[in-house]
PDB file of N, CA and C in Angstrom:
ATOM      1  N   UNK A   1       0.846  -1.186   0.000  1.00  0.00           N
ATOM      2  CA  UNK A   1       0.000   0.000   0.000  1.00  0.00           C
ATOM      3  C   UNK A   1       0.887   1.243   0.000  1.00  0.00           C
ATOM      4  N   UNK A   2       0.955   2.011  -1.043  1.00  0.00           N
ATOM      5  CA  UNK A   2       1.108   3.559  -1.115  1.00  0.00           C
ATOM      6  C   UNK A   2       0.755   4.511   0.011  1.00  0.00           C
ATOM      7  N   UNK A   3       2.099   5.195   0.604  1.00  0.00           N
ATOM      8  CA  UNK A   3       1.273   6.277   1.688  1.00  0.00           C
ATOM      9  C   UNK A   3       1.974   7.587   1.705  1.00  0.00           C
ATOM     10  N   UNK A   4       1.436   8.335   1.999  1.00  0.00           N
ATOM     11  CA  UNK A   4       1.875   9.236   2.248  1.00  0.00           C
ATOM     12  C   UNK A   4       1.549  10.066   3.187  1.00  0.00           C
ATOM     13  N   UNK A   5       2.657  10.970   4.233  1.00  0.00           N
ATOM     14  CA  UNK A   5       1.921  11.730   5.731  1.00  0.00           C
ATOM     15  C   UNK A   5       2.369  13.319   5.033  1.00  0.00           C
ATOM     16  N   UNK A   6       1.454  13.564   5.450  1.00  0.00           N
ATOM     17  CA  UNK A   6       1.097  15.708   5.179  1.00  0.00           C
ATOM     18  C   UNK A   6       0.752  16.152   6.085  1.00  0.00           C
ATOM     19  N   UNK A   7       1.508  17.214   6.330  1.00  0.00           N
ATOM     20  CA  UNK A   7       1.027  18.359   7.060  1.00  0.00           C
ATOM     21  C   UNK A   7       0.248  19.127   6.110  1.00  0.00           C
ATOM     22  N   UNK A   8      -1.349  19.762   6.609  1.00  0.00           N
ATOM     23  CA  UNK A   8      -2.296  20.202   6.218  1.00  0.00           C
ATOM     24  C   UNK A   8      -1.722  21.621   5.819  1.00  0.00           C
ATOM     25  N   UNK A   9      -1.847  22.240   4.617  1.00  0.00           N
ATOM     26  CA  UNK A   9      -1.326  23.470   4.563  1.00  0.00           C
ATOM     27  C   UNK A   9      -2.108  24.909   4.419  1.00  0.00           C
ATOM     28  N   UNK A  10      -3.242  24.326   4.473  1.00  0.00           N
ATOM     29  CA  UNK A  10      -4.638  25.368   4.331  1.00  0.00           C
ATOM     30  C   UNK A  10      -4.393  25.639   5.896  1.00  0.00           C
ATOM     31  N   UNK A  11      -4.613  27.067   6.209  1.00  0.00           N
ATOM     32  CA  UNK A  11      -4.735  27.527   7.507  1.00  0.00           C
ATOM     33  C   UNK A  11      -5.863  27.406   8.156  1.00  0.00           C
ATOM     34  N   UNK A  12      -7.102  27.042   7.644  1.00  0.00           N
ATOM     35  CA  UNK A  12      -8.359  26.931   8.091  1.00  0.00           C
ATOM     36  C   UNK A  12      -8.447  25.463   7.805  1.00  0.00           C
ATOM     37  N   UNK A  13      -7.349  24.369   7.750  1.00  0.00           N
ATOM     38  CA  UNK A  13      -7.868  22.968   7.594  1.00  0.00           C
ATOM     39  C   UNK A  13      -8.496  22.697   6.843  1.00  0.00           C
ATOM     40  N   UNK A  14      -8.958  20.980   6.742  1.00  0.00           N
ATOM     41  CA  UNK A  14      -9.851  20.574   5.893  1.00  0.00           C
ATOM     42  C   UNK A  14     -11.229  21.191   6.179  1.00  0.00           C
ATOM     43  N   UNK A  15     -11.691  22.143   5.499  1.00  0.00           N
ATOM     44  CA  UNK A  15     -12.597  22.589   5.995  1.00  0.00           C
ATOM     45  C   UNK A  15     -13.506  23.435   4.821  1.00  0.00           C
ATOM     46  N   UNK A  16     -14.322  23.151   4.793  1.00  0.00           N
ATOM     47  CA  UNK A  16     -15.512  24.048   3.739  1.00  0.00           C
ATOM     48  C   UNK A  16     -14.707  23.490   1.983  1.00  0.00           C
ATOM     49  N   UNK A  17     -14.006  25.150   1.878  1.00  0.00           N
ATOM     50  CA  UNK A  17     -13.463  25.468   0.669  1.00  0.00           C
ATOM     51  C   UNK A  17     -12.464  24.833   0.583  1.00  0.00           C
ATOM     52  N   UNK A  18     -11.418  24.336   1.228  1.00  0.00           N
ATOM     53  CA  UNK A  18     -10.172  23.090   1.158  1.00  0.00           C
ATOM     54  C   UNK A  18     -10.356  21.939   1.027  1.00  0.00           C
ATOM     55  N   UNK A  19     -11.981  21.510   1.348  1.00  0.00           N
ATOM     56  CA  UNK A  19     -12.182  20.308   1.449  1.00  0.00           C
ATOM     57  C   UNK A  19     -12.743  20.033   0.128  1.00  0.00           C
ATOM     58  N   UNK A  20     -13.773  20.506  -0.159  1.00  0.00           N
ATOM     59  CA  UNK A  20     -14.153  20.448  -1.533  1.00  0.00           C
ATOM     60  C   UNK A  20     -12.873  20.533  -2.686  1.00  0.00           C
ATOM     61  N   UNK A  21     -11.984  21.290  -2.364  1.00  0.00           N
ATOM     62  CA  UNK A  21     -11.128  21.205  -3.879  1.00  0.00           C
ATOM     63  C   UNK A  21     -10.279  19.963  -3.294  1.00  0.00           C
ATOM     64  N   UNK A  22      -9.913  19.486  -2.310  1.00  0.00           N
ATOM     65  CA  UNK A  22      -9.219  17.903  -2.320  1.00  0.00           C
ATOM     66  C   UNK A  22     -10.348  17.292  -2.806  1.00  0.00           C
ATOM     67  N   UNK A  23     -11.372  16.879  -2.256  1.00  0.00           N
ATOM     68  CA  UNK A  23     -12.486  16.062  -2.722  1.00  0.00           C
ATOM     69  C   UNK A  23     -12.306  16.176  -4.319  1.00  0.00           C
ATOM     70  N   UNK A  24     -12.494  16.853  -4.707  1.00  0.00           N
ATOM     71  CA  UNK A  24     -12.638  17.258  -5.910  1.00  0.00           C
ATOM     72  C   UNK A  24     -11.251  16.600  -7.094  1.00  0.00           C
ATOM     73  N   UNK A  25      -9.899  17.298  -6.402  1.00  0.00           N
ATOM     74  CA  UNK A  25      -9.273  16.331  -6.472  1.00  0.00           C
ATOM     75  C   UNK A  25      -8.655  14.158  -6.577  1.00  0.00           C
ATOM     76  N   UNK A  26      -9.141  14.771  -5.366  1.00  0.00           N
ATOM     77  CA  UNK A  26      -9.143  13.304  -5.400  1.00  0.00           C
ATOM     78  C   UNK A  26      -9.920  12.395  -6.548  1.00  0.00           C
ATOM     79  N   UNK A  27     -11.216  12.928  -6.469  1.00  0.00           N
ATOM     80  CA  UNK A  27     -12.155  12.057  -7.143  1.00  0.00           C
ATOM     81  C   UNK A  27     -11.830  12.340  -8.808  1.00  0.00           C
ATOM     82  N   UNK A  28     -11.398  13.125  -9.606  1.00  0.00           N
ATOM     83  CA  UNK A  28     -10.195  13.980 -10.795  1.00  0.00           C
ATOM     84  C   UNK A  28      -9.063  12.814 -10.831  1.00  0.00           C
ATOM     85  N   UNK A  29      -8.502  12.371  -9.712  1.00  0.00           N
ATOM     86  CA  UNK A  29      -7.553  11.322  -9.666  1.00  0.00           C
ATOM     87  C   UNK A  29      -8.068  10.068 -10.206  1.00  0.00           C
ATOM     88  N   UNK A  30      -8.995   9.630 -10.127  1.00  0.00           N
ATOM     89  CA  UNK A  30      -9.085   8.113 -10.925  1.00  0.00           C
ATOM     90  C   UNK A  30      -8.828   7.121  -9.780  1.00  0.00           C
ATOM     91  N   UNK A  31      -8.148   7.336  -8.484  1.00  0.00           N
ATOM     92  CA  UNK A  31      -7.624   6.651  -7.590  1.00  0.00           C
ATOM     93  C   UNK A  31      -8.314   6.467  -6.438  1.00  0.00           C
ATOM     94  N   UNK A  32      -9.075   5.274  -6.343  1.00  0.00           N
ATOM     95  CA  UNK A  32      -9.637   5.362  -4.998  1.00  0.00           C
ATOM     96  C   UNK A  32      -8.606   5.384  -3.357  1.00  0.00           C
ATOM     97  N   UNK A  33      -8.529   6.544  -2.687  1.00  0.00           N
ATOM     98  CA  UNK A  33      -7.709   7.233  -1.565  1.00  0.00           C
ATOM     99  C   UNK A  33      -8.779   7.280  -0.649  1.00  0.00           C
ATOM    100  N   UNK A  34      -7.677   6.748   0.612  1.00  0.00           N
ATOM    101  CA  UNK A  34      -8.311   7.037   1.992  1.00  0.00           C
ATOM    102  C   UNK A  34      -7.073   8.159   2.570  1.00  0.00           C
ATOM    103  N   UNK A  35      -7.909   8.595   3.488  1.00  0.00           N
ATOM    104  CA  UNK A  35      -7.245   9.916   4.419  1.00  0.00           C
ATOM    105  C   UNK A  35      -7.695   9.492   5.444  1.00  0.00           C
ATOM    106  N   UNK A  36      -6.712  10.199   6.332  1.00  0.00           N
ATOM    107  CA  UNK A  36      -6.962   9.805   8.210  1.00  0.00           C
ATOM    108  C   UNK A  36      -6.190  10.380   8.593  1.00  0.00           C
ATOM    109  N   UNK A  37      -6.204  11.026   9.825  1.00  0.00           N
ATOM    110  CA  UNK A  37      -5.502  11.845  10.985  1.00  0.00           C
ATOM    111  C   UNK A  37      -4.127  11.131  11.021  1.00  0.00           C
ATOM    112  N   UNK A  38      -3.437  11.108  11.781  1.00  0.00           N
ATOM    113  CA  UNK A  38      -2.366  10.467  12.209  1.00  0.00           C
ATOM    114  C   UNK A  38      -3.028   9.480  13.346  1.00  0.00           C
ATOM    115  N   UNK A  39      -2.281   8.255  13.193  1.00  0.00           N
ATOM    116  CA  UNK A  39      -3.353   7.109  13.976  1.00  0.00           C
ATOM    117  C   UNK A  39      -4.718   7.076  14.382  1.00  0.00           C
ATOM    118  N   UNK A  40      -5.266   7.719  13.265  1.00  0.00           N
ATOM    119  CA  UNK A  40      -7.037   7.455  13.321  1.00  0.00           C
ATOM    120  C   UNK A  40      -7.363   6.543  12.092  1.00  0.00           C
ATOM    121  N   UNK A  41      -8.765   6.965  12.048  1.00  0.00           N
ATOM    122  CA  UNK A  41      -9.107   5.528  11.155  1.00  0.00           C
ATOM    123  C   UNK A  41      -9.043   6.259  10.131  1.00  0.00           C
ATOM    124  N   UNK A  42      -8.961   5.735   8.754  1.00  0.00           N
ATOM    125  CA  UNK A  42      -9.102   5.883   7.293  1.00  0.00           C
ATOM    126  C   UNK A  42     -10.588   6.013   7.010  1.00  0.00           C
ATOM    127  N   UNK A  43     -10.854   7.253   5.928  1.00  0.00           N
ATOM    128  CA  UNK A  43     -11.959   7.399   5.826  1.00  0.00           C
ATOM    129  C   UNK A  43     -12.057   7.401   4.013  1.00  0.00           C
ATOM    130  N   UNK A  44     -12.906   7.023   3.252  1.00  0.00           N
ATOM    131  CA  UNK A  44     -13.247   7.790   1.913  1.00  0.00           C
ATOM    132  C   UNK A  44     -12.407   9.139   1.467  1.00  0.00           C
ATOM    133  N   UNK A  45     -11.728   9.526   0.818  1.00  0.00           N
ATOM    134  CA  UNK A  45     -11.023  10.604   0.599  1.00  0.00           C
ATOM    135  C   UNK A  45     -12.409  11.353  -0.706  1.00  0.00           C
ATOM    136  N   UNK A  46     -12.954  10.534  -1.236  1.00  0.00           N
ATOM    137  CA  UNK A  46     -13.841  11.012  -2.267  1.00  0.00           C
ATOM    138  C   UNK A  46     -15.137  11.633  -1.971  1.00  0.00           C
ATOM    139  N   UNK A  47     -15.177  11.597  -0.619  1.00  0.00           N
ATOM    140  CA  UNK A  47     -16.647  11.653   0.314  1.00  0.00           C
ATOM    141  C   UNK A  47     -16.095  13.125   1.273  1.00  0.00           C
ATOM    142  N   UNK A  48     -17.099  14.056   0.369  1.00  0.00           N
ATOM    143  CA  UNK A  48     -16.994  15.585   1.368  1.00  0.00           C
ATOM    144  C   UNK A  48     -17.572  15.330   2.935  1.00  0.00           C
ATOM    145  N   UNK A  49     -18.212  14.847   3.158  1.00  0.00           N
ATOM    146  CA  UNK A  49     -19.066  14.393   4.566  1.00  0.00           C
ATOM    147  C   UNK A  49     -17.870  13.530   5.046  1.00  0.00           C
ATOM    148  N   UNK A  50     -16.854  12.401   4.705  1.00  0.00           N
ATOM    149  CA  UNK A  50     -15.837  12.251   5.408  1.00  0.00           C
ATOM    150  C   UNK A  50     -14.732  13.116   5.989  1.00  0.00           C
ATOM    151  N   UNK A  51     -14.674  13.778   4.737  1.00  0.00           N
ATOM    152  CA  UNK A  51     -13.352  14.976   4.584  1.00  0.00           C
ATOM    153  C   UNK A  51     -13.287  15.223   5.640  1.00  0.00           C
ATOM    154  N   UNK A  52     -14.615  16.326   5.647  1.00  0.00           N
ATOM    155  CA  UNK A  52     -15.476  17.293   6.738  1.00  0.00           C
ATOM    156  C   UNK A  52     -15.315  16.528   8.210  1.00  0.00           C
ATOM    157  N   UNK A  53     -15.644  15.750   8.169  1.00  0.00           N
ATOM    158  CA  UNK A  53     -15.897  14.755   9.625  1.00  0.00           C
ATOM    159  C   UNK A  53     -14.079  14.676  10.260  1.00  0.00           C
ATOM    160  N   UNK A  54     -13.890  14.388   9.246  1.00  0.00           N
ATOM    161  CA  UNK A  54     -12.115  14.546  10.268  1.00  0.00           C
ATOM    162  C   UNK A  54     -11.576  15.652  10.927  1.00  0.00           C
ATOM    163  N   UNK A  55     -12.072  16.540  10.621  1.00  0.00           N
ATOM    164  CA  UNK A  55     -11.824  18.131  11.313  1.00  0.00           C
ATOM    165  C   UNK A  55     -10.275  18.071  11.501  1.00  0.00           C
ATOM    166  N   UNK A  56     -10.009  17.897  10.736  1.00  0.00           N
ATOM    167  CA  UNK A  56      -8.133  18.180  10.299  1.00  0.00           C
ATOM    168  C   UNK A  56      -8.265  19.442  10.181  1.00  0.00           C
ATOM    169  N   UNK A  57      -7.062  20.068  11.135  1.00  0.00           N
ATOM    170  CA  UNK A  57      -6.988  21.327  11.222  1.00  0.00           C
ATOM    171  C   UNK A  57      -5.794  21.767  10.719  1.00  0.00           C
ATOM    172  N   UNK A  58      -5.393  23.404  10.074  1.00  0.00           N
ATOM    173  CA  UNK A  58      -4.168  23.641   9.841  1.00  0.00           C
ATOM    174  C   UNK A  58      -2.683  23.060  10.168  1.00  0.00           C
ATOM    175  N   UNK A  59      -1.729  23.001   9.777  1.00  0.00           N
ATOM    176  CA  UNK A  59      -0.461  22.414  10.425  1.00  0.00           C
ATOM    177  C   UNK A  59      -0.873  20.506  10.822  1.00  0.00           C
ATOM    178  N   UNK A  60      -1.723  20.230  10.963  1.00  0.00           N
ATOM    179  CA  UNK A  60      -2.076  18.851  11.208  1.00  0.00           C
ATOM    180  C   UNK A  60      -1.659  17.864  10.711  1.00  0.00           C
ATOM    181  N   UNK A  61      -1.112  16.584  10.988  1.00  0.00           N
ATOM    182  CA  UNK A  61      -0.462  15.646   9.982  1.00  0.00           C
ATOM    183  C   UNK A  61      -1.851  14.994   9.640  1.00  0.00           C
ATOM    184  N   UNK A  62      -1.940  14.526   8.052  1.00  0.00           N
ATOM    185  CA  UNK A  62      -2.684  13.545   7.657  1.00  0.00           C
ATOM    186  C   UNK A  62      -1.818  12.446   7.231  1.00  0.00           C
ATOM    187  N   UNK A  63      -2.646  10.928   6.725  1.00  0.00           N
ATOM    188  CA  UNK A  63      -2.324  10.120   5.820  1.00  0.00           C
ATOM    189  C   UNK A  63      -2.840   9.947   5.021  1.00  0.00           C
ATOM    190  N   UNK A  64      -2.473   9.809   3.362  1.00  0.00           N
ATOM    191  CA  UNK A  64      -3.191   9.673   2.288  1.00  0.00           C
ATOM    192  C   UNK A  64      -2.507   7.749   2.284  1.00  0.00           C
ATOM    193  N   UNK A  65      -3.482   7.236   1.791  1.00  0.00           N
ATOM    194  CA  UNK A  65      -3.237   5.719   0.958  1.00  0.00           C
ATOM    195  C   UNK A  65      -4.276   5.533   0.165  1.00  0.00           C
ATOM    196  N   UNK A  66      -3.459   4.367  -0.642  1.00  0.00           N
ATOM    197  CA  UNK A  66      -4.039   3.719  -1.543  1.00  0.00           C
ATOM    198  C   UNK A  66      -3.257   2.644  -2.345  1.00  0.00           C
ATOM    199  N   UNK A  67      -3.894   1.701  -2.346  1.00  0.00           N
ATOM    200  CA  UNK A  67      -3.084   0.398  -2.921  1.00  0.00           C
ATOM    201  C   UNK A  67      -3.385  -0.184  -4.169  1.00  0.00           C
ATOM    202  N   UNK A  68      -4.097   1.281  -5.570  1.00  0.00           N
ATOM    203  CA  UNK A  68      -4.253   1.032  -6.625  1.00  0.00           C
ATOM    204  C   UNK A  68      -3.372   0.982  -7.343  1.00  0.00           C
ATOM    205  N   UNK A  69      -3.699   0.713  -8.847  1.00  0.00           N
ATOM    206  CA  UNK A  69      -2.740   1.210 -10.217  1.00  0.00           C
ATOM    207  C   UNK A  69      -2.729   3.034 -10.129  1.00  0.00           C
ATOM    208  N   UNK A  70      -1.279   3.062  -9.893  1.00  0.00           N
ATOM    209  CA  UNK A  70      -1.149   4.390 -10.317  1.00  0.00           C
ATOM    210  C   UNK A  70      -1.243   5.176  -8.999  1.00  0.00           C
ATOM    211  N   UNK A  71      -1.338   4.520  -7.964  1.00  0.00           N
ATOM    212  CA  UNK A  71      -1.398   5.600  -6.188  1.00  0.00           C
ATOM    213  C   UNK A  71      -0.149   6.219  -5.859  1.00  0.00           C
ATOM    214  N   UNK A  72       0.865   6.045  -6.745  1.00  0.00           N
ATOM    215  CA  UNK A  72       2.196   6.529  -6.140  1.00  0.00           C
ATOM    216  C   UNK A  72       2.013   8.359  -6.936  1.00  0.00           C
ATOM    217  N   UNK A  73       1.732   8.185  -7.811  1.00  0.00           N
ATOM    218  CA  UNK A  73       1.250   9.468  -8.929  1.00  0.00           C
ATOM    219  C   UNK A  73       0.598   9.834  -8.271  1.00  0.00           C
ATOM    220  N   UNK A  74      -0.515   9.843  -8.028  1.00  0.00           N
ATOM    221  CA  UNK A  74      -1.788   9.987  -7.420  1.00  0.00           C
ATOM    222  C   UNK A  74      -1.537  10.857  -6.003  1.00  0.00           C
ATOM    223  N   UNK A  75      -0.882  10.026  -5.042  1.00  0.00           N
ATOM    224  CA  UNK A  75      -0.820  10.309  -3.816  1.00  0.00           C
ATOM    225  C   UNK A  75       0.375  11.629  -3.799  1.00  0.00           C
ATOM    226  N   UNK A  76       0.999  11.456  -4.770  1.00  0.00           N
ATOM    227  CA  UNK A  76       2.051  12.530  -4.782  1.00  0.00           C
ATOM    228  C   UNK A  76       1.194  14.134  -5.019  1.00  0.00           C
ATOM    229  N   UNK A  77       0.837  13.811  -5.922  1.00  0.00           N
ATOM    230  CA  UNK A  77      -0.275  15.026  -6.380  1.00  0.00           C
ATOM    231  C   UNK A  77      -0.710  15.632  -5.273  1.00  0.00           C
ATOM    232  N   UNK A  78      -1.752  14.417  -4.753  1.00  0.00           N
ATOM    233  CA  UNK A  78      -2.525  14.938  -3.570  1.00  0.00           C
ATOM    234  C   UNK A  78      -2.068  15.423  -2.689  1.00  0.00           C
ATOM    235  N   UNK A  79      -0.495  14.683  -1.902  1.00  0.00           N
ATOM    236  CA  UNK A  79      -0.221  15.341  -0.974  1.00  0.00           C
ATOM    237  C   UNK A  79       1.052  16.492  -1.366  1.00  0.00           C
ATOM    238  N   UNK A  80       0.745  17.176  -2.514  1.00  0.00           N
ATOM    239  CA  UNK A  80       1.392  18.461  -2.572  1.00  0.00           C
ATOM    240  C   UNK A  80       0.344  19.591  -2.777  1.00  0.00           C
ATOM    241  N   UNK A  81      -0.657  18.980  -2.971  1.00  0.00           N
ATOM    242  CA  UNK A  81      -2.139  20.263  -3.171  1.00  0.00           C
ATOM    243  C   UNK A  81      -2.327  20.459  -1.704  1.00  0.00           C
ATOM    244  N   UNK A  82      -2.429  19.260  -0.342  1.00  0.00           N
ATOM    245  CA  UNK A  82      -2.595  19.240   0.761  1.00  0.00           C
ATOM    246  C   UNK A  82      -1.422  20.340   1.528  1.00  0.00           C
ATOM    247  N   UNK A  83       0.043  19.911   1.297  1.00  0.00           N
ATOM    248  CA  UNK A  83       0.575  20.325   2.025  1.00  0.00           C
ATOM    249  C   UNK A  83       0.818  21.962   1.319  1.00  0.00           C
ATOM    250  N   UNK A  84       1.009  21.772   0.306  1.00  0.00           N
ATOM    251  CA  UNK A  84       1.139  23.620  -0.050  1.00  0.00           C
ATOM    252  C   UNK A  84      -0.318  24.445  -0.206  1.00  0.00           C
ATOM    253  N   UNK A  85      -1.556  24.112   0.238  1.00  0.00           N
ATOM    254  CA  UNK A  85      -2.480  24.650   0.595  1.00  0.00           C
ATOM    255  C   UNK A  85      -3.220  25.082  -0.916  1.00  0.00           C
ATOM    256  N   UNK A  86      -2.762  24.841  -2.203  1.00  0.00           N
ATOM    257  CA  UNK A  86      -2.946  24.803  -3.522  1.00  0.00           C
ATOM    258  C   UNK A  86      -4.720  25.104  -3.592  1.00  0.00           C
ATOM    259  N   UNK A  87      -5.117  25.307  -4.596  1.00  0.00           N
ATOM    260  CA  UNK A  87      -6.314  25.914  -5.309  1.00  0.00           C
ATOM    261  C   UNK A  87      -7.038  24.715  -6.049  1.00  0.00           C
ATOM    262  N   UNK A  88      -5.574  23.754  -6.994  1.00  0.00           N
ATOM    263  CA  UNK A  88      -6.282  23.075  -7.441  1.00  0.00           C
ATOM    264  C   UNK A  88      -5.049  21.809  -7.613  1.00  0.00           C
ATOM    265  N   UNK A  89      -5.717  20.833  -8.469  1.00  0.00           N
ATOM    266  CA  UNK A  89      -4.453  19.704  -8.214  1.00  0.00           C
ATOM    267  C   UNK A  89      -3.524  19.990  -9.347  1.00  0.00           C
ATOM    268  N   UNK A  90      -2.247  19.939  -8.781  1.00  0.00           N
ATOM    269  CA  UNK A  90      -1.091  20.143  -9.811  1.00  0.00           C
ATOM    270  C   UNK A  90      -1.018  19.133 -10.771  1.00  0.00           C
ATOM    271  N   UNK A  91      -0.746  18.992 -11.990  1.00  0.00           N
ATOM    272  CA  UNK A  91      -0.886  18.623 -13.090  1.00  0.00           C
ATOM    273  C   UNK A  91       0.431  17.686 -13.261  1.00  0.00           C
ATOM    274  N   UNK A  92       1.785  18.256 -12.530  1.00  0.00           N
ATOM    275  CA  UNK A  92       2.838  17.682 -12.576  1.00  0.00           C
ATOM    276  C   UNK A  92       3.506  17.752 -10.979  1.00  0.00           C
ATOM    277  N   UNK A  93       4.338  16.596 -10.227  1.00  0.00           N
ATOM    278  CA  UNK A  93       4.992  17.310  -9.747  1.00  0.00           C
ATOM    279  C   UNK A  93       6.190  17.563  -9.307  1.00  0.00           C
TER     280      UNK A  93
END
């Protein structure tokens, strides 16, 4: 399984408008991804009502995984939109 740990880089956390453009992301990825706190449980990364529910806050470590075709790409992406607080998912990185 593919992982990767991020510090949250949105100052207001996963939250509202950060959450929706990972969601958004993610689900743009092709890659089914779970996210979770640091030693919490893994949730849907594609599911705004999960996102939301983790109340990951600024500076916060997350984990992204996934043990598809193509999660190493994938997870890289994600966790550079996460940790540099990004707009939208980088294309390259």
């Amino acid at each position: 399984m593919a992982e990767r740990r991020v510090n949250v880089g949105w100052a207001e956390g996963l939250h509202a408008r950060p959450a929706s453009i990972f969601v958004r992301a993610t689900t743009a990825s092709g890659v089914p991804v779970t996210i979770a706190k640091a030693g919490g449980n893994p949730v849907n990364a594609a599911s705004m009502l999960a996102v939301l529910g983790l109340g990951a806050q600024g500076g916060e470590e997350i984990v992204l995984a996934s043990d598809a075709d193509g999660a190493d790409a994938a997870l890289d992406r994600l966790a550079k939109l996460v940790a540099e607080g990004l707009e939208e998912l980088p294309e390259t990185v």
